[in-house]
C-alpha atoms as a PDB file:
ATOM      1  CA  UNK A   1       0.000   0.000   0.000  1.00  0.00           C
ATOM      2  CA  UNK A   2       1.434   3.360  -0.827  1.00  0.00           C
ATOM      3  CA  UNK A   3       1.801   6.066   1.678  1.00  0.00           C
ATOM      4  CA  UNK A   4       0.766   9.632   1.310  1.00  0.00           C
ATOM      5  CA  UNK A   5       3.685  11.850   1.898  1.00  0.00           C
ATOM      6  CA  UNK A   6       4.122  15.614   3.224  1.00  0.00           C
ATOM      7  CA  UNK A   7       7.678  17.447   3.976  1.00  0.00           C
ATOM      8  CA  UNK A   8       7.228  19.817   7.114  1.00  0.00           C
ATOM      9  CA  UNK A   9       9.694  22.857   7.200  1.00  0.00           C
ATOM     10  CA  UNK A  10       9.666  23.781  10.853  1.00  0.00           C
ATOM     11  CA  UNK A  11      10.905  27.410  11.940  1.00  0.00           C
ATOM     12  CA  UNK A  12      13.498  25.457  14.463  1.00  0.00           C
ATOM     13  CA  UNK A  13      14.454  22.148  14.264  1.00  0.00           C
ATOM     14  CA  UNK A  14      11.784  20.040  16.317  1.00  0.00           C
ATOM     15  CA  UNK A  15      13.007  16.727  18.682  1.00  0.00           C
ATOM     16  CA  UNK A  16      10.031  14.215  17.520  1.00  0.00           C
ATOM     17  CA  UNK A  17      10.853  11.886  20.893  1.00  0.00           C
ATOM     18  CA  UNK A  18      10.704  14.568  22.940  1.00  0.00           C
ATOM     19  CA  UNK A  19       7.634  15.992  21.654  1.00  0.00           C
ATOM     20  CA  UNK A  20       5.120  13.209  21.162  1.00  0.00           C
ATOM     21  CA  UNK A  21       6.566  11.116  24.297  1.00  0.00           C
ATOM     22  CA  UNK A  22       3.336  12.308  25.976  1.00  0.00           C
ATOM     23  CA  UNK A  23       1.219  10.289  23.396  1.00  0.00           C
ATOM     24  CA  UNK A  24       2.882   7.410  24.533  1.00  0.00           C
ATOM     25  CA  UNK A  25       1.254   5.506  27.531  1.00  0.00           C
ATOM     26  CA  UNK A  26       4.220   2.948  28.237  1.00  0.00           C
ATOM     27  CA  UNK A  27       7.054   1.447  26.494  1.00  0.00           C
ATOM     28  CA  UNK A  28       4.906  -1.414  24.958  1.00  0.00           C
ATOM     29  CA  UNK A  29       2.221   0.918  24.173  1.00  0.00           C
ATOM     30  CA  UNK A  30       0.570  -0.953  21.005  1.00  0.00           C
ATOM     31  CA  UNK A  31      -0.522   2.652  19.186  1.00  0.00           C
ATOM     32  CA  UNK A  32       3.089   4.201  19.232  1.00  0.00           C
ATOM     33  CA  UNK A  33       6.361   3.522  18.657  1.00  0.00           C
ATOM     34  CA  UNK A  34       9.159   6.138  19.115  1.00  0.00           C
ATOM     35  CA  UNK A  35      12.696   5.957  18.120  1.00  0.00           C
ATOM     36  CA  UNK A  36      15.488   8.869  18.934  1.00  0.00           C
ATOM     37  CA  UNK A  37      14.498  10.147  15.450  1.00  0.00           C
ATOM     38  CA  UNK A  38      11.284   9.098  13.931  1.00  0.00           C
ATOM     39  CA  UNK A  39       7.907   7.862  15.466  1.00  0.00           C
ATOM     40  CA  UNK A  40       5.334   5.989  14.194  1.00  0.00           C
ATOM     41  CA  UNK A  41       1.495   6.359  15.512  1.00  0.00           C
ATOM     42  CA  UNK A  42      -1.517   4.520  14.897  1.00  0.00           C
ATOM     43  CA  UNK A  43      -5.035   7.002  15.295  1.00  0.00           C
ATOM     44  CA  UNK A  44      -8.841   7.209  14.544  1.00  0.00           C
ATOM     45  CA  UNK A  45      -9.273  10.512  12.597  1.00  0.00           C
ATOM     46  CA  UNK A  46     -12.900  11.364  11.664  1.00  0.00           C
ATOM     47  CA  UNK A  47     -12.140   9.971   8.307  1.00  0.00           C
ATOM     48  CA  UNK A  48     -11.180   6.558   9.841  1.00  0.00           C
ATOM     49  CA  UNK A  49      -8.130   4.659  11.243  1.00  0.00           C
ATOM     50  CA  UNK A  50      -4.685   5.904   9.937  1.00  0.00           C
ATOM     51  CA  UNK A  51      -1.104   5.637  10.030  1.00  0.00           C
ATOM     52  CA  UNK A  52       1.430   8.139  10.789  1.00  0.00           C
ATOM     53  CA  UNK A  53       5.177   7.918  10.140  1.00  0.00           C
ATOM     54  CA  UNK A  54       6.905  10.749  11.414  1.00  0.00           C
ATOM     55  CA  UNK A  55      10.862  10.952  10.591  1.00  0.00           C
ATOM     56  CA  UNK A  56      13.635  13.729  11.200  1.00  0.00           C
ATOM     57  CA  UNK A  57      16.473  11.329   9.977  1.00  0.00           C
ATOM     58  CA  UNK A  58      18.690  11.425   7.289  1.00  0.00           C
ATOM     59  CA  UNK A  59      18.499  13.783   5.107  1.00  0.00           C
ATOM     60  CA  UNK A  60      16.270  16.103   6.708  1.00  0.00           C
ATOM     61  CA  UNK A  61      17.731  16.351   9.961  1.00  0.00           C
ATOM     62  CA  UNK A  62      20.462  18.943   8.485  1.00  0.00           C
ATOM     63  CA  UNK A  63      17.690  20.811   7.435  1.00  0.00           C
ATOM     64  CA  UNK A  64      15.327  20.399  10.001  1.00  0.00           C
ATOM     65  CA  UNK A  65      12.710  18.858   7.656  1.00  0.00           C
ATOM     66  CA  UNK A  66      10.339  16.392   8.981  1.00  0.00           C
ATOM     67  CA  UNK A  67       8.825  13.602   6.417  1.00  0.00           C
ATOM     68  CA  UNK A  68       5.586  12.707   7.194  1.00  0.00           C
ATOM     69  CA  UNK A  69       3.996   9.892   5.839  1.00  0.00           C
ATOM     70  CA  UNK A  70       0.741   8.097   6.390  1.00  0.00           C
ATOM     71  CA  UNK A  71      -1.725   5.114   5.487  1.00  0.00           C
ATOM     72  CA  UNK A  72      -5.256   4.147   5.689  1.00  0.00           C
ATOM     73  CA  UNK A  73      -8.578   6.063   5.375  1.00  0.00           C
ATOM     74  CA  UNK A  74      -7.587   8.590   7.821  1.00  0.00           C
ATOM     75  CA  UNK A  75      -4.529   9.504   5.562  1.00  0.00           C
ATOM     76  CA  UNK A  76      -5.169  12.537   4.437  1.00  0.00           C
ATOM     77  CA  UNK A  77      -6.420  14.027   7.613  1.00  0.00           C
ATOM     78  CA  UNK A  78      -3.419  12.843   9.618  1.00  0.00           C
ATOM     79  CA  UNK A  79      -0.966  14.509   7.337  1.00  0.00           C
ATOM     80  CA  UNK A  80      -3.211  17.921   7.486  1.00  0.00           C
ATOM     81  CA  UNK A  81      -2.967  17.662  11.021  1.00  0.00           C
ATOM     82  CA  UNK A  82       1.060  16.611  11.715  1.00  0.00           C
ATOM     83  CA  UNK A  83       2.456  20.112  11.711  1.00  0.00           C
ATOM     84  CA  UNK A  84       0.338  20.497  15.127  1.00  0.00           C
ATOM     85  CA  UNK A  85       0.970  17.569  15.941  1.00  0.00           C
ATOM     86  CA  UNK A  86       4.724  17.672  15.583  1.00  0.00           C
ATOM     87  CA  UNK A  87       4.281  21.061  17.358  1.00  0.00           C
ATOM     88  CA  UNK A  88       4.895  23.774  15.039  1.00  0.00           C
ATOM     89  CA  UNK A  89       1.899  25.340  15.602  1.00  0.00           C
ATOM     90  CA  UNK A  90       3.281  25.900  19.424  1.00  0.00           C
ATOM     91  CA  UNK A  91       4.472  29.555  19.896  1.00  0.00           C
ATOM     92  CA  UNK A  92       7.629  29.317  21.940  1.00  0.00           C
ATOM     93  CA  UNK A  93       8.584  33.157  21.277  1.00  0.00           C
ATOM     94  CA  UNK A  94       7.222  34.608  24.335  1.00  0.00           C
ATOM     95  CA  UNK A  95       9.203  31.637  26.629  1.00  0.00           C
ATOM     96  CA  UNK A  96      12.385  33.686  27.814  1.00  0.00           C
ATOM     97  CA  UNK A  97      12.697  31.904  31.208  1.00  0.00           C
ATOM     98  CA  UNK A  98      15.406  33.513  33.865  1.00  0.00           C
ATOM     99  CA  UNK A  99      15.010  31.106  36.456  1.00  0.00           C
ATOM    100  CA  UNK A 100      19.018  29.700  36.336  1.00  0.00           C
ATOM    101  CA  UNK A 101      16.828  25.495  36.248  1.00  0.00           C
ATOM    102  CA  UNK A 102      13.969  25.848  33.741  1.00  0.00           C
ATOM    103  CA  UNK A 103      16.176  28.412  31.576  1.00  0.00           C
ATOM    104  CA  UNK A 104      19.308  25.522  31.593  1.00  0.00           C
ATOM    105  CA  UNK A 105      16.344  23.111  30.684  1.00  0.00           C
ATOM    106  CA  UNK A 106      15.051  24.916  27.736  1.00  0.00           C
ATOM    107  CA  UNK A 107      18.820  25.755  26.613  1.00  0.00           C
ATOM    108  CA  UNK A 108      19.441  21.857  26.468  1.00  0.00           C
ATOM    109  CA  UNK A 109      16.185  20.769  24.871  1.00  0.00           C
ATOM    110  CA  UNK A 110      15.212  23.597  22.400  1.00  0.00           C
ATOM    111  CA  UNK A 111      13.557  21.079  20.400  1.00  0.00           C
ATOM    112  CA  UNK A 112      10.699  20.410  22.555  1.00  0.00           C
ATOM    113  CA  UNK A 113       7.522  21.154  21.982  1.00  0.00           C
ATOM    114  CA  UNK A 114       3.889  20.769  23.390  1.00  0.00           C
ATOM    115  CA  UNK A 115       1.860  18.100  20.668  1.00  0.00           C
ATOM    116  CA  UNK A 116      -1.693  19.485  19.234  1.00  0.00           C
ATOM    117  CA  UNK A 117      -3.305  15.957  18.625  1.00  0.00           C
ATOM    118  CA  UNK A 118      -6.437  16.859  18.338  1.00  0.00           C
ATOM    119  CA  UNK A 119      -7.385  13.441  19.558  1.00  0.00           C
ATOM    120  CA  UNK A 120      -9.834  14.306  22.419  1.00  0.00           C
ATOM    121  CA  UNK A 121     -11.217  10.773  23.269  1.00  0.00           C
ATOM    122  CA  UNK A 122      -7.459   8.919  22.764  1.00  0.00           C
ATOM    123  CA  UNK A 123      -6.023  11.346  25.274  1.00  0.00           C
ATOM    124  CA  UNK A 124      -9.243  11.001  27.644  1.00  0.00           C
ATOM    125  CA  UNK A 125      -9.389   7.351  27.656  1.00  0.00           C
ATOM    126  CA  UNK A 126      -5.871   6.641  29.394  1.00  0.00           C
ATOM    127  CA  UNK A 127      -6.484   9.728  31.428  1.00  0.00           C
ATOM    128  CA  UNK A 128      -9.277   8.317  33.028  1.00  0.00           C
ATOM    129  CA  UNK A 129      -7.921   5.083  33.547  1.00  0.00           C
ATOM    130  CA  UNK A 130      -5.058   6.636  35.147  1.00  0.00           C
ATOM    131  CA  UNK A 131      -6.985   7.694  38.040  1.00  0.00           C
ATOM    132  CA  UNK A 132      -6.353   6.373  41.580  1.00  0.00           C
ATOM    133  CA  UNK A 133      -3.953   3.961  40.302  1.00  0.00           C
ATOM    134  CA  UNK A 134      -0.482   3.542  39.627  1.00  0.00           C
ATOM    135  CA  UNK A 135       1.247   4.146  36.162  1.00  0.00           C
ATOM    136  CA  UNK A 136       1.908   0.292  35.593  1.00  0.00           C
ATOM    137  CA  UNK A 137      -1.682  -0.720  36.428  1.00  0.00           C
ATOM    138  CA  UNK A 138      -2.841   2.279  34.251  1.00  0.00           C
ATOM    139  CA  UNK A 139      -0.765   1.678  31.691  1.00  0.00           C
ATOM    140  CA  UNK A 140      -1.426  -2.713  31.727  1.00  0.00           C
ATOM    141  CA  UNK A 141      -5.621  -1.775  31.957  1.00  0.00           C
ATOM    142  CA  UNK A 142      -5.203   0.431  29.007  1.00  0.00           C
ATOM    143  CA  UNK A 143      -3.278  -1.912  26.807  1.00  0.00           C
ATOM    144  CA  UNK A 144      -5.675  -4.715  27.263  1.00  0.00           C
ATOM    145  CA  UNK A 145      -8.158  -2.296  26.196  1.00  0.00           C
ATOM    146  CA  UNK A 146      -6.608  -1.338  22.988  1.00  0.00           C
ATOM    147  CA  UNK A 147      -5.448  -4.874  22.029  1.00  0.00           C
ATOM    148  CA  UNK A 148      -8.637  -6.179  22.572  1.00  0.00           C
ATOM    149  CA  UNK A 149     -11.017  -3.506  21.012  1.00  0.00           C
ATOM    150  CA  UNK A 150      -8.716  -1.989  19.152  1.00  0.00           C
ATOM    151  CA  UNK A 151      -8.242  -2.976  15.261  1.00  0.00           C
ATOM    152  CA  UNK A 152      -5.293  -3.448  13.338  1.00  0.00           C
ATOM    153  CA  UNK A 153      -3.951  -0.200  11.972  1.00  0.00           C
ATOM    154  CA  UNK A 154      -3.220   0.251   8.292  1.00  0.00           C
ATOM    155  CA  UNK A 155       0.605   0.560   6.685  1.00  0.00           C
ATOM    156  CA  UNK A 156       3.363  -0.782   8.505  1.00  0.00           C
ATOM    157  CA  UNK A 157       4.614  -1.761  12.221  1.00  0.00           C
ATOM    158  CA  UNK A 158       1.790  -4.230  13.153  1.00  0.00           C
ATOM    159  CA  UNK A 159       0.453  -1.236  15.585  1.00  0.00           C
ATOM    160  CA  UNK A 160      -2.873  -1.475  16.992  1.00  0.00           C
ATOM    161  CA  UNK A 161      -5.647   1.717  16.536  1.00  0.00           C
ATOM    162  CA  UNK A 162      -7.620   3.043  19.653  1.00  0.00           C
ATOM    163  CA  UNK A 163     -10.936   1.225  20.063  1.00  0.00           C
ATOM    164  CA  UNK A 164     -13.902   3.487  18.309  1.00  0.00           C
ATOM    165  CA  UNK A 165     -15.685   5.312  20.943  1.00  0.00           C
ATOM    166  CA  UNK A 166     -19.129   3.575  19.922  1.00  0.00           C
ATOM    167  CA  UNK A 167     -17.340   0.176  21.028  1.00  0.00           C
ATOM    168  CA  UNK A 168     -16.404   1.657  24.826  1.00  0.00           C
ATOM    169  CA  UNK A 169     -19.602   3.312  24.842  1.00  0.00           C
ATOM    170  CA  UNK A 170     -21.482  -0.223  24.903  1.00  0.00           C
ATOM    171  CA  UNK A 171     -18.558  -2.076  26.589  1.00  0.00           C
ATOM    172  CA  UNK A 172     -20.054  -4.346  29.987  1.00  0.00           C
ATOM    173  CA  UNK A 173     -18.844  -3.407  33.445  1.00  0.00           C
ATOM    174  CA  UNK A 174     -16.850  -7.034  33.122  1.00  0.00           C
ATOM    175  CA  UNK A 175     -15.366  -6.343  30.483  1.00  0.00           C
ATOM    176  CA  UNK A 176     -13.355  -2.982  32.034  1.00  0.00           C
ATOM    177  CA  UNK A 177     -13.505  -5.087  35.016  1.00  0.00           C
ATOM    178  CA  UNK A 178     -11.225  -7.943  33.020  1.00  0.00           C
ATOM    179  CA  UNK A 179      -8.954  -4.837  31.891  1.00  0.00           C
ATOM    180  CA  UNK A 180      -8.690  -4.025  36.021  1.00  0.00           C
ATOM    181  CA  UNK A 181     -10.717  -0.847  35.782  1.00  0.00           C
ATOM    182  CA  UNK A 182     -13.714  -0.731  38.117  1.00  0.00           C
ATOM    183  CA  UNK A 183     -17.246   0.815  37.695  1.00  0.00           C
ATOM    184  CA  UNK A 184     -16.097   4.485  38.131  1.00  0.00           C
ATOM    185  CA  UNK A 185     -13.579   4.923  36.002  1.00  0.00           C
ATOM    186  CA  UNK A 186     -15.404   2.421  33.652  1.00  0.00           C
ATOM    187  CA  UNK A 187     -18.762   4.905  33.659  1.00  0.00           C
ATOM    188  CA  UNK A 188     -16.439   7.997  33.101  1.00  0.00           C
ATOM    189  CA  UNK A 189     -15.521   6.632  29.781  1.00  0.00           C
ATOM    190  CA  UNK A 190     -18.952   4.772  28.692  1.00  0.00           C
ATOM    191  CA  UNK A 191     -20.265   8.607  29.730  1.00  0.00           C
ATOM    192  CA  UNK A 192     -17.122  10.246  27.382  1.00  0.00           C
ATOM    193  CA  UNK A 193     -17.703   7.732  24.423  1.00  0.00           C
ATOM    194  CA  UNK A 194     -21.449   7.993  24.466  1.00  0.00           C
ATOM    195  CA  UNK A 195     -20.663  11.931  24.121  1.00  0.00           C
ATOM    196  CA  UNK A 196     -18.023  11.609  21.975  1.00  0.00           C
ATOM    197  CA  UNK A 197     -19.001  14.133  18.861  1.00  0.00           C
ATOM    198  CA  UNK A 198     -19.334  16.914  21.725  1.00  0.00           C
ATOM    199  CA  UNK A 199     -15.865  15.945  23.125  1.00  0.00           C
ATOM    200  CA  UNK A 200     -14.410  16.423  20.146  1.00  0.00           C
ATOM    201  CA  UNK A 201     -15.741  19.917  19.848  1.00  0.00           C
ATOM    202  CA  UNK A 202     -13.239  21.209  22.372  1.00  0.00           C
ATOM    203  CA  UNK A 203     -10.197  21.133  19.910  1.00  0.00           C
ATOM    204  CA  UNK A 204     -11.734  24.431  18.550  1.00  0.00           C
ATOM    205  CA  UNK A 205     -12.266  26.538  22.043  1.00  0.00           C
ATOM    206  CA  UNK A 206     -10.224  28.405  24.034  1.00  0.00           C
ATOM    207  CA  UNK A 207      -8.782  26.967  27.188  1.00  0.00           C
ATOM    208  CA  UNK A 208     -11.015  28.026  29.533  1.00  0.00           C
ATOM    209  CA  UNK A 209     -14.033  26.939  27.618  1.00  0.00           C
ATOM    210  CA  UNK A 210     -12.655  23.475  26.966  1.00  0.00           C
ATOM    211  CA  UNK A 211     -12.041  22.935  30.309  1.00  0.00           C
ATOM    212  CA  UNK A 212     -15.412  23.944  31.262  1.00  0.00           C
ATOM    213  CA  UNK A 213     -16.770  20.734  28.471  1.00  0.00           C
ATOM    214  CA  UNK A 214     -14.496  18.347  29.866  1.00  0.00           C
ATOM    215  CA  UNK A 215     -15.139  19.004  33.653  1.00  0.00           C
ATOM    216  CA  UNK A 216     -18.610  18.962  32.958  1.00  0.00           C
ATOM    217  CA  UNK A 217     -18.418  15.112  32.067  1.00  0.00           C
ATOM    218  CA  UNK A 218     -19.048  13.411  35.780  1.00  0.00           C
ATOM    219  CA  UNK A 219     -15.395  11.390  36.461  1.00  0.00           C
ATOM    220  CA  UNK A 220     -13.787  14.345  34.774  1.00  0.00           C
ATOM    221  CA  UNK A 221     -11.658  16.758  37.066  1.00  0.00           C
ATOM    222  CA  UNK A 222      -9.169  19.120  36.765  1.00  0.00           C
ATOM    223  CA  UNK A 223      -6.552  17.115  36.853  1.00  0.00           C
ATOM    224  CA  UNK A 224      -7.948  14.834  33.759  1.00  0.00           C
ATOM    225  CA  UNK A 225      -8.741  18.014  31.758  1.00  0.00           C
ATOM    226  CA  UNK A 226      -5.395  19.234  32.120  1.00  0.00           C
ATOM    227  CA  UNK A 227      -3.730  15.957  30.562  1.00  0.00           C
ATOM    228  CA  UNK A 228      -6.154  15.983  27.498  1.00  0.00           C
ATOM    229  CA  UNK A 229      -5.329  19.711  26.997  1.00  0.00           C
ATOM    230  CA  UNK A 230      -1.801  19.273  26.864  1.00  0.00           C
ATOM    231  CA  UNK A 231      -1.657  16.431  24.434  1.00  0.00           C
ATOM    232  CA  UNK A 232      -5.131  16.816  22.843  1.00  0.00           C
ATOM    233  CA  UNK A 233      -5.158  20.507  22.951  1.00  0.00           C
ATOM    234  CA  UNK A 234      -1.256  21.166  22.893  1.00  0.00           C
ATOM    235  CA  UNK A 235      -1.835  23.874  25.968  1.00  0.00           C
ATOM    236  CA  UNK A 236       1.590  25.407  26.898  1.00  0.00           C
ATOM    237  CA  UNK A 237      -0.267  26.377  30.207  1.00  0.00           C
ATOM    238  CA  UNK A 238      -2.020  23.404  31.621  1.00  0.00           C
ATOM    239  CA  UNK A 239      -1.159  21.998  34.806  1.00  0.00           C
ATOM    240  CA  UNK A 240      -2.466  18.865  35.913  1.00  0.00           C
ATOM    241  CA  UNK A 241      -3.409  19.784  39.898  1.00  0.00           C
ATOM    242  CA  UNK A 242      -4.563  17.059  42.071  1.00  0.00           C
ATOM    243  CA  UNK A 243      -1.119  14.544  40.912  1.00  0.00           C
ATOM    244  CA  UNK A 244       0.458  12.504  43.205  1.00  0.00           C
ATOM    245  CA  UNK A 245       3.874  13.158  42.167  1.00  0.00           C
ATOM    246  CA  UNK A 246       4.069  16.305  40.180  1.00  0.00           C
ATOM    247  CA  UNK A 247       3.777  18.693  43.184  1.00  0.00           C
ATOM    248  CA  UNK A 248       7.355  17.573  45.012  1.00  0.00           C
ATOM    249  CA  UNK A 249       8.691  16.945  41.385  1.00  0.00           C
ATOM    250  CA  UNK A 250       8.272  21.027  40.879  1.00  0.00           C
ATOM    251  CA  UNK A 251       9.082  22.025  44.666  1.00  0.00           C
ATOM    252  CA  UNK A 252      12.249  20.354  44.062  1.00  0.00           C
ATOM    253  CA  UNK A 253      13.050  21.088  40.544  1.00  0.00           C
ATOM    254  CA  UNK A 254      12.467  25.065  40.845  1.00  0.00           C
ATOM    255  CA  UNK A 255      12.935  25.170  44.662  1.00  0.00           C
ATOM    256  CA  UNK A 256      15.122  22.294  45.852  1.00  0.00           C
ATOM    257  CA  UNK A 257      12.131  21.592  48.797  1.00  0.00           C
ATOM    258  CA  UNK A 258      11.547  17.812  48.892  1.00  0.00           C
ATOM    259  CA  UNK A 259       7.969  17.872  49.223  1.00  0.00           C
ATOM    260  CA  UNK A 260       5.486  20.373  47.565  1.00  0.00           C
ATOM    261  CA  UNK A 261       1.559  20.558  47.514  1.00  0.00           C
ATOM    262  CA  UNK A 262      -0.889  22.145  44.602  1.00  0.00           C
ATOM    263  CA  UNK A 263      -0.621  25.335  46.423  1.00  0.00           C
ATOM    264  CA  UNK A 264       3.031  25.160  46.302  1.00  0.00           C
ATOM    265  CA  UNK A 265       3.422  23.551  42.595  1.00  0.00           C
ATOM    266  CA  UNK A 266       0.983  27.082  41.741  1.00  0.00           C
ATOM    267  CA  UNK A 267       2.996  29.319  43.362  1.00  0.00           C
ATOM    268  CA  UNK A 268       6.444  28.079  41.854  1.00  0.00           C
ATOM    269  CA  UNK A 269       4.747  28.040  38.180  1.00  0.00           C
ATOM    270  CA  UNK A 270       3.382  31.493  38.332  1.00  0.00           C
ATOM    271  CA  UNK A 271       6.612  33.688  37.204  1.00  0.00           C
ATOM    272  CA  UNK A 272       6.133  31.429  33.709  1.00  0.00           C
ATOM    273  CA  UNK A 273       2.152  32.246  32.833  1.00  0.00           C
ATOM    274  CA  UNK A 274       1.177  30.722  29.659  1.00  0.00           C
ATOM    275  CA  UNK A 275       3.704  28.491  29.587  1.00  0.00           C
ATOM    276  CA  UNK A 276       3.468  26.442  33.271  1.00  0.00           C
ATOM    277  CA  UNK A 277       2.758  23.276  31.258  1.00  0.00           C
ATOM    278  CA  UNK A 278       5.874  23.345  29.581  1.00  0.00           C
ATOM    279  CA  UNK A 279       8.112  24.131  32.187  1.00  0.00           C
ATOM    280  CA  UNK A 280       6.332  20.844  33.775  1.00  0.00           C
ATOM    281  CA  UNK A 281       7.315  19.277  30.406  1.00  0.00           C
ATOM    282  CA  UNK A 282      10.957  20.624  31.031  1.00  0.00           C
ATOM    283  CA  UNK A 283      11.302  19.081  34.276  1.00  0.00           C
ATOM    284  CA  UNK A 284       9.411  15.404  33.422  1.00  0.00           C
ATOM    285  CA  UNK A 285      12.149  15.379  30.241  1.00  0.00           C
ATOM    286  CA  UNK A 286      14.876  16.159  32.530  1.00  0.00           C
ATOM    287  CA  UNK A 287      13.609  13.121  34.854  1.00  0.00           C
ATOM    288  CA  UNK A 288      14.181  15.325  37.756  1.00  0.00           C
ATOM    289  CA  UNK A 289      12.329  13.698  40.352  1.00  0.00           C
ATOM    290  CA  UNK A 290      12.111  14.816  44.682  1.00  0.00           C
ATOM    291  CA  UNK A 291      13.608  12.383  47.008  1.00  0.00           C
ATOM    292  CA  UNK A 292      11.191   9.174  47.968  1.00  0.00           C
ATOM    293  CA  UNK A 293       9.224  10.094  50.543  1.00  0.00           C
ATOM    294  CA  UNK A 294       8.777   6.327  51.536  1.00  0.00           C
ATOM    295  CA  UNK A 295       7.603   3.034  49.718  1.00  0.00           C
ATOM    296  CA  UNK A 296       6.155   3.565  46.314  1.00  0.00           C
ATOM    297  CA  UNK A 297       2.107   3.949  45.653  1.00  0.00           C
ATOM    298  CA  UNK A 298       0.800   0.025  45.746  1.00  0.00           C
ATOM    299  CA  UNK A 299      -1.185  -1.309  43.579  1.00  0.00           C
ATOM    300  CA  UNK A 300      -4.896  -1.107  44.461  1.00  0.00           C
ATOM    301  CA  UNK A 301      -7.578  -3.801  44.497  1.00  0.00           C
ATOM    302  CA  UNK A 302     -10.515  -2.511  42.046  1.00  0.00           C
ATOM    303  CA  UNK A 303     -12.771  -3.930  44.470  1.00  0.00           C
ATOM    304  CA  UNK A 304     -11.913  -0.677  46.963  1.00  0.00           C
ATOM    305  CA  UNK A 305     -12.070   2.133  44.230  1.00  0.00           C
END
């Protein structure tokens, strides 16, 4: 099958692993596979399922090029929407940090940039499932849902595409029970999928009204809205309040204070308005993390959530 191709000509040369590593929801995450230069996705666009092959190698990493090709219904679309993807539709102009840690950060990774997937329901979906659980349950429940529901994806890789939202709308309570998601989280996204049309809506409203759609959806907080908008939305500013982790991960980052709350986290991020989600993104590239506190987060029975 022959791909549909596109060259991108990016302002600055963009770091594809950097960038899309949000999209990716584990190492043996069946819908993406990223390499130090190129990445390869597998999405439902509302022309169907597609294939994206995103590469910086070669030839056009001199230049900065990216080559984008794709496969499968959803071809077309995918390619019309990789610049934003690949982030060149993020303005980084106004991002001139002088704190000594997040101005170091951006020096060393000035090809990082916040993704515009436009992908609403495949950014909610593992959101969701990421509540009140740890990352390796999250990311093993969310898996199982893809490999199971999912369908193959056209073009290369053997990659898997997101189930359709129709599917999860009608999916049984033992069935996200099999995948290790209980009845909460597993309404949330039954609720999402049933809604999906209006979900998808958000990609074309400001910030503040977006997150005013997604909160609306019962299971939905803050902290869920905040991790579609910065992968689904590709919001330089969203913050994702109510994590476990991120809170002492900033305190100690920007402040070198072990532990941090959302009150702190706020306060640190404030001198970079507009742009608090990517100094987050800064500091999760840099794997900066706080000192343990104590044992790690176990894993939870469903039976208790």
């Amino acid at each position: 099958m022959e791909a549909d191709r596109r060259v991108l000509r990016p302002a600055q040369p963009i770091d594809l692993a950097l960038t899309l590593a949000p999209l990716r929801h584990g190492r043996l995450d069946p819908t993406i596979r990223i390499a130090p230069s190129a990445v390869l996705r597998a999405t439902r666009t509302p022309d169907g399922p597609a294939t994206l092959h995103l590469s910086a190698g070669a030839g056009a990493e001199a230049s900065g090029e990216i080559v984008a090709r794709a496969w499968g219904p959803g071809a077309q679309w995918a390619l019309d929407a990789a610049p934003a993807l690949c982030g060149l539709t993020d303005d980084v102009s106004t991002f001139a940090p002088d704190h000594p840690v997040v101005a170091d950060l951006h020096r060393r990774r000035p090809g990082l940039r916040m993704p515009r997937s436009l992908a609403v329901l495949e950014a909610l979906v593992p959101a969701v499932i990421e509540q009140k659980v740890t990352g390796k349950e999250a990311r093993r429940s969310y898996h199982g849902l893809v490999r199971w529901y999912g369908e193959p994806a056209p073009g290369p890789g053997n990659l898997v595409v997101p189930p359709p939202p129709e599917t999860l709308a009608r999916l049984p309570s033992w069935a996200f029970h099999q995948a290790g998601i209980e009845r909460k989280r597993a309404d949330t996204i039954r609720i999402a999928c049933a809604c999906a049309g209006r979900l998808e809506e958000v990609t074309a409203m400001d910030p503040a009204a977006a997150q005013a759609r997604l909160t609306a959806l019962p299971g939905v907080g803050l902290w869920t809205a905040a991790e579609v908008a910065r992968t689904a939305l590709g919001d330089a500013d969203a913050v994702s309040v109510g994590d476990y982790h991120l809170p002492d991960q900033v305190a100690w980052a920007l402040a070198g204070e072990p532990r941090g709350d959302d009150e702190r986290m706020l306060a640190l991020l404030a001198p970079f308005p507009g742009h608090r989600g990517r100094v987050i993104r800064l500091i999760e590239s840099a794997a900066v993390t706080a000192p343990r506190r104590g044992p790690r987060m176990p894993a939870n029975d469903i039976r208790s959530l």
